[in-house]
C-alpha atoms as a PDB file:
ATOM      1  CA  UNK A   1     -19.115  10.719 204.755  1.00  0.00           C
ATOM      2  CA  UNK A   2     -19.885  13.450 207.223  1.00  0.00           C
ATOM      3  CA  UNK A   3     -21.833  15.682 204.220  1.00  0.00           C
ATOM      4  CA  UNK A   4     -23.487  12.144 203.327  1.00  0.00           C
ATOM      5  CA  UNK A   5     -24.998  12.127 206.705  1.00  0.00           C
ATOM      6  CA  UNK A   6     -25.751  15.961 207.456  1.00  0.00           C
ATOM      7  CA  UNK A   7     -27.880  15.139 203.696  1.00  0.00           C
ATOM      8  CA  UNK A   8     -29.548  12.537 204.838  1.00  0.00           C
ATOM      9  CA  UNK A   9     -31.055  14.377 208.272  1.00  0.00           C
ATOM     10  CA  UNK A  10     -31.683  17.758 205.979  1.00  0.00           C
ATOM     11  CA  UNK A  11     -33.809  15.234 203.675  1.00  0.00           C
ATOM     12  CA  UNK A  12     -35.961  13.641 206.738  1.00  0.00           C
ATOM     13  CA  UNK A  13     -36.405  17.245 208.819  1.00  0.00           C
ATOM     14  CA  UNK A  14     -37.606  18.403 205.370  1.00  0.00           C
ATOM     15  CA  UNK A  15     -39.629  15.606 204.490  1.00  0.00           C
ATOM     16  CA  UNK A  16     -41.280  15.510 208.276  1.00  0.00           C
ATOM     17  CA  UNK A  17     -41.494  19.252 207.616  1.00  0.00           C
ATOM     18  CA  UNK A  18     -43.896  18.649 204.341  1.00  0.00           C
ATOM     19  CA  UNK A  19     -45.864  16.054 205.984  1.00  0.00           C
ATOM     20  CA  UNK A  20     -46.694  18.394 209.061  1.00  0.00           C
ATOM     21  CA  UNK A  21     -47.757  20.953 206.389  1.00  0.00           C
ATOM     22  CA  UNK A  22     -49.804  18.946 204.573  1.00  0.00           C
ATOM     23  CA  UNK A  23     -51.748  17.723 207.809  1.00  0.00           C
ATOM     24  CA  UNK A  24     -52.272  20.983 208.826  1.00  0.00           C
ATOM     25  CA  UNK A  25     -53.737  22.282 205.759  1.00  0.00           C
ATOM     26  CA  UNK A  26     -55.700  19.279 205.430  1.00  0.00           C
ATOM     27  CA  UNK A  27     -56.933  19.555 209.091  1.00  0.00           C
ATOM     28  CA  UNK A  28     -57.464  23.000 209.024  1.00  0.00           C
ATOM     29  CA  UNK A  29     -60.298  22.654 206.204  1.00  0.00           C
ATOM     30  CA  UNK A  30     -61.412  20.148 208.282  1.00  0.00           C
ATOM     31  CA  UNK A  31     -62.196  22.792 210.467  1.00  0.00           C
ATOM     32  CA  UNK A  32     -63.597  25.015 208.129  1.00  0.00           C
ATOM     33  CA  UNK A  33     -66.115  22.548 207.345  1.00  0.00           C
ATOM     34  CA  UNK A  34     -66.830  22.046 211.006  1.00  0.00           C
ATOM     35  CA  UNK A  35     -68.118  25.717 210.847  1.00  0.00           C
ATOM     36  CA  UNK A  36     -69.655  25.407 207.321  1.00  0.00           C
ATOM     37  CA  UNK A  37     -72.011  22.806 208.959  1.00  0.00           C
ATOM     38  CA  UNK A  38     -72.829  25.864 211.487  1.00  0.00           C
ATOM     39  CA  UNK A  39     -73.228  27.685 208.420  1.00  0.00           C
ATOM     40  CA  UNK A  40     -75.633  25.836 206.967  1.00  0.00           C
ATOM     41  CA  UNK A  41     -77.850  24.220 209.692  1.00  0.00           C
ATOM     42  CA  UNK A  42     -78.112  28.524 211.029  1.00  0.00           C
ATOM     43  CA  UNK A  43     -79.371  28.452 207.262  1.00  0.00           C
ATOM     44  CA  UNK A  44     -81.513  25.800 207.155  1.00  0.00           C
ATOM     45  CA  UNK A  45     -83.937  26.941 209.598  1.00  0.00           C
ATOM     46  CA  UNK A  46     -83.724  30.405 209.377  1.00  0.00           C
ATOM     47  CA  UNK A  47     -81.051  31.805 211.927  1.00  0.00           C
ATOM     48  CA  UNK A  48     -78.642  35.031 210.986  1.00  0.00           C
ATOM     49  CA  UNK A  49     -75.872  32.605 209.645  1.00  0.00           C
ATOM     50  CA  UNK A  50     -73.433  34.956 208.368  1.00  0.00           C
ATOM     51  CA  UNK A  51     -71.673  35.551 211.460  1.00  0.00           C
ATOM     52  CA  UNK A  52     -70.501  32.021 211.381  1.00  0.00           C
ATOM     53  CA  UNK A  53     -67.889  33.121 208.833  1.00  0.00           C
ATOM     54  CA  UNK A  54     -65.646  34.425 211.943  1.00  0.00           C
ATOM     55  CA  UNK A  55     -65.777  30.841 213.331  1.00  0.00           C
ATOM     56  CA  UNK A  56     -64.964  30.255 210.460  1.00  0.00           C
ATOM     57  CA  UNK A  57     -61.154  31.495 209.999  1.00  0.00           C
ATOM     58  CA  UNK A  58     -60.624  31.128 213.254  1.00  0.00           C
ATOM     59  CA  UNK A  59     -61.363  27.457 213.534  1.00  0.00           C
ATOM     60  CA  UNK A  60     -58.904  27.101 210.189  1.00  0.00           C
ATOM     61  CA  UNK A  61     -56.555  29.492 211.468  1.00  0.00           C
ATOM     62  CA  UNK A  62     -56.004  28.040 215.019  1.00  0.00           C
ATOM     63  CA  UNK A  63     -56.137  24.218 213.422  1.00  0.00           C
ATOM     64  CA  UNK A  64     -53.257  24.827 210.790  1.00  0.00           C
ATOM     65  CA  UNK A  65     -50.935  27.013 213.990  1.00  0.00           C
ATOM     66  CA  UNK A  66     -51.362  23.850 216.428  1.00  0.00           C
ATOM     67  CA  UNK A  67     -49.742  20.891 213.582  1.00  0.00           C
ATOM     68  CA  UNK A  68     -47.564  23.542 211.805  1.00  0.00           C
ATOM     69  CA  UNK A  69     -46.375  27.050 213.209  1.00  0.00           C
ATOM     70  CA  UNK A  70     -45.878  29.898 211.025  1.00  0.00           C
ATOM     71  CA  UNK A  71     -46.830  33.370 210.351  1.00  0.00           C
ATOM     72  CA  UNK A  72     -46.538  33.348 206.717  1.00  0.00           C
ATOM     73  CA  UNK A  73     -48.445  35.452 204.633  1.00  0.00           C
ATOM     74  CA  UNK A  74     -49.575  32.668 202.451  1.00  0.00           C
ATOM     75  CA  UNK A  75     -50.989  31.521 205.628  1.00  0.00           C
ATOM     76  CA  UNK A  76     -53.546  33.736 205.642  1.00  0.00           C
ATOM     77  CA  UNK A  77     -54.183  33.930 201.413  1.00  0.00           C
ATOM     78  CA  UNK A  78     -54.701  30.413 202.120  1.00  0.00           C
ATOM     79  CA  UNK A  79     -57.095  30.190 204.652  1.00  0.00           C
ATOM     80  CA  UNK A  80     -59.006  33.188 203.010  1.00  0.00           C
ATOM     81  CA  UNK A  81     -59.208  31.283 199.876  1.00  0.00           C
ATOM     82  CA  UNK A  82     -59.889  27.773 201.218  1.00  0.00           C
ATOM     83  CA  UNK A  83     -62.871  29.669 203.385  1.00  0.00           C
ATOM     84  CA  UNK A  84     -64.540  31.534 200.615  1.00  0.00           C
ATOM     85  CA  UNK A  85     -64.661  27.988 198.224  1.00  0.00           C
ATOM     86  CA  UNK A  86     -66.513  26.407 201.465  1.00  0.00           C
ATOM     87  CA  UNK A  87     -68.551  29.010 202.069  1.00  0.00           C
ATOM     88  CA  UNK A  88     -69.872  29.217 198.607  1.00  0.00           C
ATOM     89  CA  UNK A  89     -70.629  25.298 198.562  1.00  0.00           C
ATOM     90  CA  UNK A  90     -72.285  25.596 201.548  1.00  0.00           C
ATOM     91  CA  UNK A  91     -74.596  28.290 200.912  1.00  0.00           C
ATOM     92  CA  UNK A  92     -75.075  27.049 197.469  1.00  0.00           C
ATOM     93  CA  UNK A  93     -75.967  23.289 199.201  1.00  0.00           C
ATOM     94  CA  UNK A  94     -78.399  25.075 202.302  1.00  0.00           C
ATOM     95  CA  UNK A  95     -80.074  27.483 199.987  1.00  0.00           C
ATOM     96  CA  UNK A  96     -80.344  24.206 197.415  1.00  0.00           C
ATOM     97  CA  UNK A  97     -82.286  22.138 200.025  1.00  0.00           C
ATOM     98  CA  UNK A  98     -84.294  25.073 201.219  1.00  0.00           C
ATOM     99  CA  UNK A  99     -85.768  25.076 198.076  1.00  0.00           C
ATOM    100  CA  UNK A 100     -86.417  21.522 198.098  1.00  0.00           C
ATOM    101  CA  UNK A 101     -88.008  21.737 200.849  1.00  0.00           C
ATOM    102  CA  UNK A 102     -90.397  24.094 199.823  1.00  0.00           C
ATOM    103  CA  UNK A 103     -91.125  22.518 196.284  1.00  0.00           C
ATOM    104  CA  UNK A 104     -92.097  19.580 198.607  1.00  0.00           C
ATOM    105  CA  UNK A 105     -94.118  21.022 201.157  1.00  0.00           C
ATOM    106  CA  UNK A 106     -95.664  23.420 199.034  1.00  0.00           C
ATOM    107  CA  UNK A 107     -96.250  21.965 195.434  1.00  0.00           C
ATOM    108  CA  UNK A 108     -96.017  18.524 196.154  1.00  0.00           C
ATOM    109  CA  UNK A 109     -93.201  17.587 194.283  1.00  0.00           C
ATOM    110  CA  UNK A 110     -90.059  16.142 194.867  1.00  0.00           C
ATOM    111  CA  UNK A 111     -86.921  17.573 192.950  1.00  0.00           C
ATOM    112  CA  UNK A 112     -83.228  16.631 193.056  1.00  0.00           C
ATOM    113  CA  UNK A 113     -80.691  18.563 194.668  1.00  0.00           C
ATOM    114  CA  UNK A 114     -78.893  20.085 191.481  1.00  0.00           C
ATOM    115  CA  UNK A 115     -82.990  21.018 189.692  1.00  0.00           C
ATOM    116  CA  UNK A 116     -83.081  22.812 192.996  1.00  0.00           C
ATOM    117  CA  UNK A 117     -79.785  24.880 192.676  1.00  0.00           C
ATOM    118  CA  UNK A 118     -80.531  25.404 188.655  1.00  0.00           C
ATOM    119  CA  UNK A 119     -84.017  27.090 189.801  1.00  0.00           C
ATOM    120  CA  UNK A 120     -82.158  28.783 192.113  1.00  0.00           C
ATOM    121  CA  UNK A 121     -80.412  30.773 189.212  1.00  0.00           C
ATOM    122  CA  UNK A 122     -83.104  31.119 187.370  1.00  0.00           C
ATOM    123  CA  UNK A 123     -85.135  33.180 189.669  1.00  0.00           C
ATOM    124  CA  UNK A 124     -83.827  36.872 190.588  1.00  0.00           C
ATOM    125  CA  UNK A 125     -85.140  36.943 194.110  1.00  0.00           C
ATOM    126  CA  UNK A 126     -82.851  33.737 195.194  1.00  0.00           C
ATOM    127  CA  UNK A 127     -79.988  34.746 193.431  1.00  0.00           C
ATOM    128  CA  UNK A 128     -80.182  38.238 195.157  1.00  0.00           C
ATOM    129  CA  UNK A 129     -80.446  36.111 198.642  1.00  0.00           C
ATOM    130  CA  UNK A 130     -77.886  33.357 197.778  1.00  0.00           C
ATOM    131  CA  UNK A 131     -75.370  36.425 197.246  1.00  0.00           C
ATOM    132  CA  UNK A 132     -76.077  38.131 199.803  1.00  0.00           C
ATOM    133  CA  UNK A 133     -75.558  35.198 202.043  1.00  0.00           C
ATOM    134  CA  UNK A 134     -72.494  34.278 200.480  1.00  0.00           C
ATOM    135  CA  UNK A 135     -70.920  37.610 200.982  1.00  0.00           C
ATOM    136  CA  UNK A 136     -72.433  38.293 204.327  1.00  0.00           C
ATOM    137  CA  UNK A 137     -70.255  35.272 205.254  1.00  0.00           C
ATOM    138  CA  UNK A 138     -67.192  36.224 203.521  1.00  0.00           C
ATOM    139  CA  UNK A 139     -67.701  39.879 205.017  1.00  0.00           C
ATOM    140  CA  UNK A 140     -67.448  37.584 208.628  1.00  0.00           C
ATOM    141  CA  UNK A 141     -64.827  35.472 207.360  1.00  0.00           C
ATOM    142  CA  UNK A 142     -62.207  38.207 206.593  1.00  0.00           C
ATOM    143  CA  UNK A 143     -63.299  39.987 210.015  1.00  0.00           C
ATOM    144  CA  UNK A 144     -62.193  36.524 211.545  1.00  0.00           C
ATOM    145  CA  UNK A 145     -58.795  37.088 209.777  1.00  0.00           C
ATOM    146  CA  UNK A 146     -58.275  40.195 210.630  1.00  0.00           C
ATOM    147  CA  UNK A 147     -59.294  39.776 214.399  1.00  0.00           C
ATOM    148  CA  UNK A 148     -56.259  37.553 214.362  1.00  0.00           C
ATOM    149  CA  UNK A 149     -53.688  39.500 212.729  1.00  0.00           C
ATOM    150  CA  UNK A 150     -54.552  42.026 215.088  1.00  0.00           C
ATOM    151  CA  UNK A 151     -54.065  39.967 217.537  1.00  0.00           C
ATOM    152  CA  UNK A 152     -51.030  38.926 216.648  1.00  0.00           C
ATOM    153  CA  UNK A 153     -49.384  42.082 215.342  1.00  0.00           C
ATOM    154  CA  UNK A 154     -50.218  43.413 219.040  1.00  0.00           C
ATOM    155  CA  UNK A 155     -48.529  41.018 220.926  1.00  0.00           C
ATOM    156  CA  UNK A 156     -45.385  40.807 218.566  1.00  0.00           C
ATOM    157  CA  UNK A 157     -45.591  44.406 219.877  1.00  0.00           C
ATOM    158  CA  UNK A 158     -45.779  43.425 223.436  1.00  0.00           C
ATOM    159  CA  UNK A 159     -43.228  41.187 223.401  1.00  0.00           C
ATOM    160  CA  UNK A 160     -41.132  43.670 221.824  1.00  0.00           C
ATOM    161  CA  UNK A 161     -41.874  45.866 224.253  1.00  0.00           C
ATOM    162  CA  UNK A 162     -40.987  44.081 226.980  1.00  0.00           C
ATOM    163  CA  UNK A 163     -36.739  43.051 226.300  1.00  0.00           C
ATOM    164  CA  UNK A 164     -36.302  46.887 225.455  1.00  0.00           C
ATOM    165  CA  UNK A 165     -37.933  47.697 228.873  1.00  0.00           C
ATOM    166  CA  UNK A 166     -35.524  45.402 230.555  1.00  0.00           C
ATOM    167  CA  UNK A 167     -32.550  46.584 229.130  1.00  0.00           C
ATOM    168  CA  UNK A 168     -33.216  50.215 230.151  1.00  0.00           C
ATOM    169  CA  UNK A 169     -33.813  49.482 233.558  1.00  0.00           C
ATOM    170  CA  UNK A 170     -30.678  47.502 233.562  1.00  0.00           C
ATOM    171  CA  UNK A 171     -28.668  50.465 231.928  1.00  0.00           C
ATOM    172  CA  UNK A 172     -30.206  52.877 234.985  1.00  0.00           C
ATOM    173  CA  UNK A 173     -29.125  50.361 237.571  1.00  0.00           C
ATOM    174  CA  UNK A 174     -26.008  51.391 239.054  1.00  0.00           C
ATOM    175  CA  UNK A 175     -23.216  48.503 239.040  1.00  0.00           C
ATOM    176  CA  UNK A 176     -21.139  48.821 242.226  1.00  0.00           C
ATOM    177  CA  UNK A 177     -17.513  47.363 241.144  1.00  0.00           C
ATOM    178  CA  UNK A 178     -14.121  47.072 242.926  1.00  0.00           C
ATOM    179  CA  UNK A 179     -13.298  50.018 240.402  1.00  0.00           C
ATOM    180  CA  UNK A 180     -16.126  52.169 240.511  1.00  0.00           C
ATOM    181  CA  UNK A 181     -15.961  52.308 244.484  1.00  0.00           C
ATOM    182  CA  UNK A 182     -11.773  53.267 244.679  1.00  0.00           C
ATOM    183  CA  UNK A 183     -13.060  56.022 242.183  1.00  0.00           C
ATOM    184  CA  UNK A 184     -15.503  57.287 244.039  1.00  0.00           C
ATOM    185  CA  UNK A 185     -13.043  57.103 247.247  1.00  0.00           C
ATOM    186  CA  UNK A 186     -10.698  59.156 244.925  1.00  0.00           C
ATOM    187  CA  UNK A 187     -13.038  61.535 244.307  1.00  0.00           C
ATOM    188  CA  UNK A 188     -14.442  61.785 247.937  1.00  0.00           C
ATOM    189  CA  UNK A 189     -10.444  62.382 248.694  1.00  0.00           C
ATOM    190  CA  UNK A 190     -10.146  65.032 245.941  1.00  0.00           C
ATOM    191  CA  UNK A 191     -13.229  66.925 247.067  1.00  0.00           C
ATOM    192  CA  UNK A 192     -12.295  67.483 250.690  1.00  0.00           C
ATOM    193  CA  UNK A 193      -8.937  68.698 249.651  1.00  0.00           C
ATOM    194  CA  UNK A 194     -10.327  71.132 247.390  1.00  0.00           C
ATOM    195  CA  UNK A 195     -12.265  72.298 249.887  1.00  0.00           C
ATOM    196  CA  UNK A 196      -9.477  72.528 252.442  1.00  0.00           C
ATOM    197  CA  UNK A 197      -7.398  74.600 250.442  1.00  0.00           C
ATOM    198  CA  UNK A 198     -10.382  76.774 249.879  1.00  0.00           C
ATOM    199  CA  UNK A 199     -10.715  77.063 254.042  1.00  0.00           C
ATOM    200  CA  UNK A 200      -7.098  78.086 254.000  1.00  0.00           C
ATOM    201  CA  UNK A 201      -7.395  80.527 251.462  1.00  0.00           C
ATOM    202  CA  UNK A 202      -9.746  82.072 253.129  1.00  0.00           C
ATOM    203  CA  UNK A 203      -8.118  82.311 256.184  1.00  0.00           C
ATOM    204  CA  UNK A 204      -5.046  83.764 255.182  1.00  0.00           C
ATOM    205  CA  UNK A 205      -7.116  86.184 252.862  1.00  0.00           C
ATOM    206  CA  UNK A 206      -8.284  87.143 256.164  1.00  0.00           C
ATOM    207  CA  UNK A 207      -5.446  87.673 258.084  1.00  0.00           C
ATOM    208  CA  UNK A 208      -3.716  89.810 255.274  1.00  0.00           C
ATOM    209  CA  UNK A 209      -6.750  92.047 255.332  1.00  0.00           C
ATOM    210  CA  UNK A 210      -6.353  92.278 259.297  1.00  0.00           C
ATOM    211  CA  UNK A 211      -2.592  93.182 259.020  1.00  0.00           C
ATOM    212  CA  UNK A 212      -3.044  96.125 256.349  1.00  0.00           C
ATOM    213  CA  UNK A 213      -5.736  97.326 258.972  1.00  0.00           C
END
């Protein structure tokens, strides 16, 4: 009955434990998207946007640790991987509408979204831009990440550090115990003997040396 029970918690921590996971993987791309839209508005009118990959990661990587805390490695291959999808839709999207934009204002005519992206490809000039953005961003992205495992990896480090410290400072410390003063009373004894039998050696070395004179 016992085993029964101890089964049935094990099956709800594990199934609470999935569910937290899944939110914070799902709330984490959330995120990412929340700096894709950076992304692509910086983009859109003209702005250095790469850098936007470091907001990036972090925003995913801070998201996921506050609904589930872990410092798995798939942690990271995840948010890498989840980043560099978004990224590519999103500079695929901005650089899309760019050229919409300027089929519009410059020839006139109106074009869909996906005639934009296929002329995209078909031109060498905006491919050579649309990859350079992409992997600008990625470039930023995986600087994000590695901020953070820095980060991370350092304060492990600190916190290391600091019980280790503690427990040297605690073996220097000397313990004063019912024991340890009686033996240090012994050995206060013990030394002035010693040196009162050295006194009296002396002296009666002296007084032999006296009588032979």
């Amino acid at each position: 009955m016992e085993q029964n029970e101890e089964k049935v918690v094990e099956l709800k921590d594990q199934n609470k434990n999935n569910k937290n996971l899944f939110l914070a993987g799902f709330l984490s791309a959330l995120a990412g998207l929340g700096g894709c839209l950076l992304l692509g508005v910086l983009l859109a009118i003209g702005f250095v946007a790469s850098i936007s990959g470091i907001v990036i990661s972090l925003a995913m990587f801070y998201t996921f640790q506050k609904f589930y805390k872990t410092n798995s490695k798939w942690l990271y291959v995840y948010i890498v991987g989840v980043a560099i999808i978004e990224i590519f839709l999103t500079v695929l999207i901005a650089d899309g509408i760019i050229v919409k934009v300027l089929f519009m204002s410059s020839q006139n005519v109106i074009i869909t979204l996906s005639d934009a992206i296929a002329f995209i490809f078909s031109q060498s000039e905006l491919v050579g831009a649309f990859v350079s953005d992409f992997l600008l961003a990625v470039l930023f992205a995986l600087m994000g990440m590695a901020f953070v495992i820095y980060s991370l990896v350092q304060t492990k480090k600190r916190n290391q550090a600091v019980p280790s410290l503690n427990q040297q400072n605690k073996s220097n410390d000397i313990v004063f115990t019912p024991a340890t003063v009686v033996q240090n009373d012994e050995q206060k004894v013990e030394s002035d003997k010693a040196d009162e039998d050295r006194d009296n050696n002396d002296t009666k070395s002296l007084d032999s040396n006296g009588d032979k004179q």
